[in-house]
C-alpha atoms as a PDB file:
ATOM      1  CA  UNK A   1     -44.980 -64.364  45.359  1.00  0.00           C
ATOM      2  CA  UNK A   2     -45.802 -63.454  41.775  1.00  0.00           C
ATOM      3  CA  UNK A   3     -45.190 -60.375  40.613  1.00  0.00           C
ATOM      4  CA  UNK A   4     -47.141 -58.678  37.830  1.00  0.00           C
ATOM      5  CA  UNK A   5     -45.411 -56.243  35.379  1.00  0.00           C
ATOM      6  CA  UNK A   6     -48.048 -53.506  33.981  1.00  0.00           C
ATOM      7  CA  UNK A   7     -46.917 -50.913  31.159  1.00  0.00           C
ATOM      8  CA  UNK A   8     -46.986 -47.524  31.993  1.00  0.00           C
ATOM      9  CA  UNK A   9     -45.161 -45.201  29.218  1.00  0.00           C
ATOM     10  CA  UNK A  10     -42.385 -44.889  26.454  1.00  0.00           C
ATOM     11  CA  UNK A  11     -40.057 -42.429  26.404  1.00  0.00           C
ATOM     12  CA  UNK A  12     -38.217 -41.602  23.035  1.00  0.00           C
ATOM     13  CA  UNK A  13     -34.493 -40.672  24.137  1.00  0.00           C
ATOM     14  CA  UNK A  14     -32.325 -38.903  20.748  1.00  0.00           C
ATOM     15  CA  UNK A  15     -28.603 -37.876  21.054  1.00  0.00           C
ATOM     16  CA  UNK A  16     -27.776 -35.484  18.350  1.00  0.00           C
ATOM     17  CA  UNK A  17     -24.762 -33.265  17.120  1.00  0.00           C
ATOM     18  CA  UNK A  18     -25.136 -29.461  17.453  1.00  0.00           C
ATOM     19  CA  UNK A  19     -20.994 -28.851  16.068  1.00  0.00           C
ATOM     20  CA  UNK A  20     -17.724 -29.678  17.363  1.00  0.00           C
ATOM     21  CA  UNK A  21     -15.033 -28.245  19.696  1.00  0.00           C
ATOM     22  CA  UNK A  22     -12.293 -26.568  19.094  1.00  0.00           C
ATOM     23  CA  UNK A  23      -9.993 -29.518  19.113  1.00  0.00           C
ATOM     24  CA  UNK A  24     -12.445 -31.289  16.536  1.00  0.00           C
ATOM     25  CA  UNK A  25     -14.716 -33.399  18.817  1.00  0.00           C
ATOM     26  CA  UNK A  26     -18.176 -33.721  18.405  1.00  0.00           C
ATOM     27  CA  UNK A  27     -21.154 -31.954  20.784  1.00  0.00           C
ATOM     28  CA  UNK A  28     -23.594 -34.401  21.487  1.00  0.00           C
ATOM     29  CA  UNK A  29     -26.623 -32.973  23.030  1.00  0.00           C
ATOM     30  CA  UNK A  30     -29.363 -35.146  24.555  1.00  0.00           C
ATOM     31  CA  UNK A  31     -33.530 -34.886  24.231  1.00  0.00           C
ATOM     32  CA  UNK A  32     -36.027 -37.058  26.013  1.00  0.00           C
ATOM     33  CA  UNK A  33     -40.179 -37.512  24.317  1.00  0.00           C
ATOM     34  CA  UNK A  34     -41.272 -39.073  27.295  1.00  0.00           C
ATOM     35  CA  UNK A  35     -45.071 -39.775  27.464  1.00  0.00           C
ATOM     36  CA  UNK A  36     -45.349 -41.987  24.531  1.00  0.00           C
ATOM     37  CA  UNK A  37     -47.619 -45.062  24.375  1.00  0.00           C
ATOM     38  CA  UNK A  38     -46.245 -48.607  25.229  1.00  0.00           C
ATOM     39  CA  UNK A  39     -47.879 -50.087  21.363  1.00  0.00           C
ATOM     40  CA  UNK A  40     -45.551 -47.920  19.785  1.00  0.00           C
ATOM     41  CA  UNK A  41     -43.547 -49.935  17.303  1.00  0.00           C
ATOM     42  CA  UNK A  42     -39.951 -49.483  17.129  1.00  0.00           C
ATOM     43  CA  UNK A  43     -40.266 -48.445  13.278  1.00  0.00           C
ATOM     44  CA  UNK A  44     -42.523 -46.165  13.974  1.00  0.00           C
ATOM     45  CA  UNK A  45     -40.601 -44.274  16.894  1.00  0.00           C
ATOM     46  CA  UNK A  46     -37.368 -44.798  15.007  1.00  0.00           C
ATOM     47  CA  UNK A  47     -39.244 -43.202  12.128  1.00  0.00           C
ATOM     48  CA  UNK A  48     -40.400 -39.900  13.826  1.00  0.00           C
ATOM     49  CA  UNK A  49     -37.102 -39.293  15.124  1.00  0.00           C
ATOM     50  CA  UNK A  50     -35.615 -39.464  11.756  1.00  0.00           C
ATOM     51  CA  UNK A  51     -38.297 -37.489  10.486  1.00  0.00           C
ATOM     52  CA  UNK A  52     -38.463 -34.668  13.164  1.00  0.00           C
ATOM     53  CA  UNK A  53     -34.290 -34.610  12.597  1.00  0.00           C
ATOM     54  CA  UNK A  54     -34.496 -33.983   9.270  1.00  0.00           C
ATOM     55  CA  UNK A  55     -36.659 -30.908   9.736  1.00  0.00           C
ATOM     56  CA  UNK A  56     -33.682 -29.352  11.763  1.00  0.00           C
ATOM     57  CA  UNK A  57     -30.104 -28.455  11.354  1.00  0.00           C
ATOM     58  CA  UNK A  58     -28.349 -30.959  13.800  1.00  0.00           C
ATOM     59  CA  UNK A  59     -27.625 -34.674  12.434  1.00  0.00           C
ATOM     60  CA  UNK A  60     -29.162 -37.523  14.451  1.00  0.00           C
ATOM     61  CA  UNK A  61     -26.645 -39.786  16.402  1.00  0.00           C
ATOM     62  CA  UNK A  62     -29.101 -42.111  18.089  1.00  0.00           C
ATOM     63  CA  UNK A  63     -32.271 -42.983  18.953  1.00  0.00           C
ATOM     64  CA  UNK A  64     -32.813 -44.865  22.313  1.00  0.00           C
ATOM     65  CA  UNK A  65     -36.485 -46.357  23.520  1.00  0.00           C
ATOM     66  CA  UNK A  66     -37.098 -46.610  27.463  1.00  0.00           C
ATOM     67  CA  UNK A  67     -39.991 -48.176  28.506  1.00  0.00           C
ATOM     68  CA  UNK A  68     -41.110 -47.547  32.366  1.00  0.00           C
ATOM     69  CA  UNK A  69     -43.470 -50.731  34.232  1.00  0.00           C
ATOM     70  CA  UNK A  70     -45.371 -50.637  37.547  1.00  0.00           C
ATOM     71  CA  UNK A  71     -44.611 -53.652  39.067  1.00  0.00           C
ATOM     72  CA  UNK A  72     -47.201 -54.749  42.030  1.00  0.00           C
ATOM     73  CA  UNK A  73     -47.877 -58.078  43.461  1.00  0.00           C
ATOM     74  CA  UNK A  74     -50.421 -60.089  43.021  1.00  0.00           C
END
């Protein structure tokens, strides 16, 4: 049986700090860009997160790519 792997989607996931906690810890807060095309190069989505971040208050932590397949058989 061969299976055949077909891209569907990229999904852009950033973790972020919005302060800390009373005890000192950080707040990490979590936002998903799902939607985004598979030829995406990781510069270039690494790039508009660190872009996009720097418009806002909250310092960047992380930038995670997903990608999402259909898998059918042929």
């Amino acid at each position: 049986m061969t299976i055949i792997s077909s891209g569907v989607e990229t999904e852009m996931v950033v973790r972020y700090q919005t302060g800390t906690t009373a005890e000192g810890s950080p707040v990490i807060r979590q936002k998903s860009f799902s939607g985004l095309k598979m030829d995406v190069s990781d510069e270039d989505l690494y790039e508009a997160a660190t872009t996009l971040f720097n418009l806002l208050e909250y310092p960047l932590v992380s930038v995670t790519r997903n990608n999402r397949f259909d898998l059918t058989e042929e």
